[in-house]
C-alpha atoms as a PDB file:
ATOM      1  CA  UNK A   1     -22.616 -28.925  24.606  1.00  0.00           C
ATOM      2  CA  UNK A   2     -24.220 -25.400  24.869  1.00  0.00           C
ATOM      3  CA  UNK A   3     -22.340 -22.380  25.989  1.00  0.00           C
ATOM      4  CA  UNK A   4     -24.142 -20.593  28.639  1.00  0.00           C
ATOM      5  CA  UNK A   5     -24.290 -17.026  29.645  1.00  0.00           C
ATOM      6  CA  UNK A   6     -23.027 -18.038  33.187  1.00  0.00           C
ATOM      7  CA  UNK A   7     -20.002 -20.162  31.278  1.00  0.00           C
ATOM      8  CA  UNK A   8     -19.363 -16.800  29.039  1.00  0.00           C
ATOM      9  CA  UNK A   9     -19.312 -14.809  32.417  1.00  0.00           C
ATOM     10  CA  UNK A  10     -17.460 -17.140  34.250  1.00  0.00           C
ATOM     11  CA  UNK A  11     -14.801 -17.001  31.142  1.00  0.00           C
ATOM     12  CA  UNK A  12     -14.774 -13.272  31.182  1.00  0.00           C
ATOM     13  CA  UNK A  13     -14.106 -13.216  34.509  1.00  0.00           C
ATOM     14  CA  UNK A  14     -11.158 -15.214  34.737  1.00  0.00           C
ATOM     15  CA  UNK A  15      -9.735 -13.501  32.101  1.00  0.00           C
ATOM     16  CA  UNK A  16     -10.315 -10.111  33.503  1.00  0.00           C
ATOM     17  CA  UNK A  17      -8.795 -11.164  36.964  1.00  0.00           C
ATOM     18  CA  UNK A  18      -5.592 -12.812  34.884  1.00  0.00           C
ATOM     19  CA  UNK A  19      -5.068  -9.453  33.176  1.00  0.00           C
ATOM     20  CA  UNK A  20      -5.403  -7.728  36.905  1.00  0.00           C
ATOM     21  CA  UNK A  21      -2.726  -9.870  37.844  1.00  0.00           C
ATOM     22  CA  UNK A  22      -0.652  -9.274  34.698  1.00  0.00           C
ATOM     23  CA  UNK A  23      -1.386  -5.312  35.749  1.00  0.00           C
ATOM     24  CA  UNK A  24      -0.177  -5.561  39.128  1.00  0.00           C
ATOM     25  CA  UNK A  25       3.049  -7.394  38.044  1.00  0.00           C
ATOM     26  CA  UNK A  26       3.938  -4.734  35.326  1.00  0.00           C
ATOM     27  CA  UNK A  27       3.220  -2.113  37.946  1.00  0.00           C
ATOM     28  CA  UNK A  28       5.488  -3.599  40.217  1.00  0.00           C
ATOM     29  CA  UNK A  29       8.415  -4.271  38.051  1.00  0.00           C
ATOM     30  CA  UNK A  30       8.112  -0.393  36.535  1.00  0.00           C
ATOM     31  CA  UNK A  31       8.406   0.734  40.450  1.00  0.00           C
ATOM     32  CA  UNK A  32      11.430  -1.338  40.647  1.00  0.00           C
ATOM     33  CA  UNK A  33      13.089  -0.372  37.813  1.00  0.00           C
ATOM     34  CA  UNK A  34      11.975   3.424  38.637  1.00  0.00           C
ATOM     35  CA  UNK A  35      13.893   3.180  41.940  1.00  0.00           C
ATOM     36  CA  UNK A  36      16.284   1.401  40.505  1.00  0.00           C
ATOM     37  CA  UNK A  37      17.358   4.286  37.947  1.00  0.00           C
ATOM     38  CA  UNK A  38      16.421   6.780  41.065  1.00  0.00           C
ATOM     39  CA  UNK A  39      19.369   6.162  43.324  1.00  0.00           C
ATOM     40  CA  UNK A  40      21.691   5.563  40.301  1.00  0.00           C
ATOM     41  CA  UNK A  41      21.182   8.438  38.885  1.00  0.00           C
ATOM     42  CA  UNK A  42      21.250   9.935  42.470  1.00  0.00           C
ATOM     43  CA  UNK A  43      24.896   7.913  42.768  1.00  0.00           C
ATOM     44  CA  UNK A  44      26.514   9.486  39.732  1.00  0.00           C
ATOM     45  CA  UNK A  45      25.123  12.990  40.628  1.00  0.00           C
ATOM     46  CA  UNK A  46      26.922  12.507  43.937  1.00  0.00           C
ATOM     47  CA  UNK A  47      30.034  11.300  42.691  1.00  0.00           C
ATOM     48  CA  UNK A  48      29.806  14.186  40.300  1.00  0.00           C
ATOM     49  CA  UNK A  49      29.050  16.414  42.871  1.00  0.00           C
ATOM     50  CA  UNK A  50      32.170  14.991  44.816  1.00  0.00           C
ATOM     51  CA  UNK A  51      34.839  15.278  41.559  1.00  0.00           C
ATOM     52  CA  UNK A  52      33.783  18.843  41.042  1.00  0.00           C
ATOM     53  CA  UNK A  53      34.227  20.349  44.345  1.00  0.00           C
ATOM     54  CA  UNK A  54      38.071  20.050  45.388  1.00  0.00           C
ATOM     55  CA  UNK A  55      38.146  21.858  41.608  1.00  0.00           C
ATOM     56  CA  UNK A  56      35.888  24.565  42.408  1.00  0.00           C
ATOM     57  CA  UNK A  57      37.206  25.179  45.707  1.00  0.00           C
ATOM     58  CA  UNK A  58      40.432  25.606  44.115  1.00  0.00           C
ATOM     59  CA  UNK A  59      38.849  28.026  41.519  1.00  0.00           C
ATOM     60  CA  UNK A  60      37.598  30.199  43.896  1.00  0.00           C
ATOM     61  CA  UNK A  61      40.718  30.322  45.898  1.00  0.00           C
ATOM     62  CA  UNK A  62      42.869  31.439  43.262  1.00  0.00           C
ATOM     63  CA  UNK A  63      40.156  34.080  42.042  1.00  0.00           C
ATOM     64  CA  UNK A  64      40.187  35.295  45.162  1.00  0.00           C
ATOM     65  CA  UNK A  65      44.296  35.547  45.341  1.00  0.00           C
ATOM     66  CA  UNK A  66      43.874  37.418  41.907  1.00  0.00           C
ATOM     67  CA  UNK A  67      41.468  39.585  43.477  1.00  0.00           C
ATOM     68  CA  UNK A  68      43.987  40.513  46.159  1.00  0.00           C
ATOM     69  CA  UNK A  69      46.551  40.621  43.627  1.00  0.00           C
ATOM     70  CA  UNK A  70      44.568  43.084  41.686  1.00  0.00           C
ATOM     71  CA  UNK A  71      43.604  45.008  44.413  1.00  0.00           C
ATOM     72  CA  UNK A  72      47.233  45.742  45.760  1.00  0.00           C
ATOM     73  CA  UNK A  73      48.166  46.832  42.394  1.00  0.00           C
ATOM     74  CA  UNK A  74      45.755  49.383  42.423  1.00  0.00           C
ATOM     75  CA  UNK A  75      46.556  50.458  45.441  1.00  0.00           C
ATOM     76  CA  UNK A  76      50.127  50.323  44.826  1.00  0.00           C
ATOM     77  CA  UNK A  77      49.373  52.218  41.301  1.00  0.00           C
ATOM     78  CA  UNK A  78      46.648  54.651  42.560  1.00  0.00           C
ATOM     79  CA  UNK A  79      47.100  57.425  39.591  1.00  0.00           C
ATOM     80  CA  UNK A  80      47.620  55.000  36.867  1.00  0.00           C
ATOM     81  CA  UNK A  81      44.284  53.042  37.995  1.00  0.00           C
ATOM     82  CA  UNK A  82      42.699  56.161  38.457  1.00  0.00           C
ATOM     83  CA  UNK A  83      43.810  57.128  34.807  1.00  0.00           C
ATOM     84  CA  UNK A  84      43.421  53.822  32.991  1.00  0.00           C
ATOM     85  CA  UNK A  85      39.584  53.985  34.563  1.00  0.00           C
ATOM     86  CA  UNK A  86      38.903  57.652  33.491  1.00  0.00           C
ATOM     87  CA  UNK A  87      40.480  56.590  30.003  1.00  0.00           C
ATOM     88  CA  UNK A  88      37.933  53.256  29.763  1.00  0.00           C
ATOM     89  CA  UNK A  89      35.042  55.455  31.360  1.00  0.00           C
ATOM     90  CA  UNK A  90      35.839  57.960  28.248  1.00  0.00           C
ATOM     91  CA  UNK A  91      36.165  56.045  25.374  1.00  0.00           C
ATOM     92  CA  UNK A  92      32.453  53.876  26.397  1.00  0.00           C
ATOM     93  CA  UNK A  93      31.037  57.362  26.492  1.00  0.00           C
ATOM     94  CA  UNK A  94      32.154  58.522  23.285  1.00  0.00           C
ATOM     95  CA  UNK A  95      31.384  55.295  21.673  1.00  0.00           C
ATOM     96  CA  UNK A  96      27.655  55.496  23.557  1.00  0.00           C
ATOM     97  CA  UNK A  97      27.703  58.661  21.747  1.00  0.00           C
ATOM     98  CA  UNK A  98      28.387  57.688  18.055  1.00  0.00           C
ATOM     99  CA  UNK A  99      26.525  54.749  17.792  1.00  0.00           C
ATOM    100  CA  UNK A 100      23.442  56.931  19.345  1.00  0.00           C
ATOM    101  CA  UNK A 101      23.715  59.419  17.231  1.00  0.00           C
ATOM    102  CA  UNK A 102      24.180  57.084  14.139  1.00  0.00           C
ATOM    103  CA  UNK A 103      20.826  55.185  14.651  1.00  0.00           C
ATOM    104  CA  UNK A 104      17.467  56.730  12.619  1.00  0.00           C
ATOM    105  CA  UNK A 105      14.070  57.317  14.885  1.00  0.00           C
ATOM    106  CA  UNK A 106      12.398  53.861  14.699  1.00  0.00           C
ATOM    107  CA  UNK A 107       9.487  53.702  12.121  1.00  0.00           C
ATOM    108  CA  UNK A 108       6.327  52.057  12.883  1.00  0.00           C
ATOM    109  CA  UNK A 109       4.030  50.244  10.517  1.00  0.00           C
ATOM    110  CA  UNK A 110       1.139  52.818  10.652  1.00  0.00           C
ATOM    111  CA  UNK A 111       3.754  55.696   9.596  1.00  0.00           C
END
């Protein structure tokens, strides 16, 4: 029995529409899976999301008491605040002022 060119292209096209099948059921189990991991990893981020904010908001109220807390003190304490900043404001001068003074010119390669 001879092989024809109509029985190699009728061979060759079965097999071509088999692998667009195989194709098209990859394609659709990746998209599954894809959404799949989507809203999973969209569930943890919530729940994340969800343990870290009664934290936070607790972070930021106590900051903010500090803040207060801080703030009467220095208003309490005006001339000691008032020193200890003139004291800080002094000693980051000074120490502006020997480090700058320690450091040589830069040199260049073509110098």
């Amino acid at each position: 029995m001879a092989v024809t060119t109509d029985d190699i292209k009728a061979s060759v096209s079965k097999d071509i529409a088999a692998l667009q099948q195989e194709v098209s059921r990859l394609q659709k189990m990746i998209s599954a899976q894809g959404a799949e991991a989507y809203y999973e990893v969209r569930e943890r981020a919530g729940k994340a999301y969800d343990d870290a904010l009664p934290r936070a908001k607790g972070a930021v109220a106590q900051i903010r008491a500090e803040g207060v807390a801080a703030a009467g003190a220095a208003r309490e304490h005006a001339a000691a605040t008032t020193t200890a900043l003139a004291v800080a404001a002094a000693m980051g001068f000074l120490a502006g002022y020997l480090l700058s003074g320690s450091q040589q010119p830069p040199r260049h390669w073509w110098q």
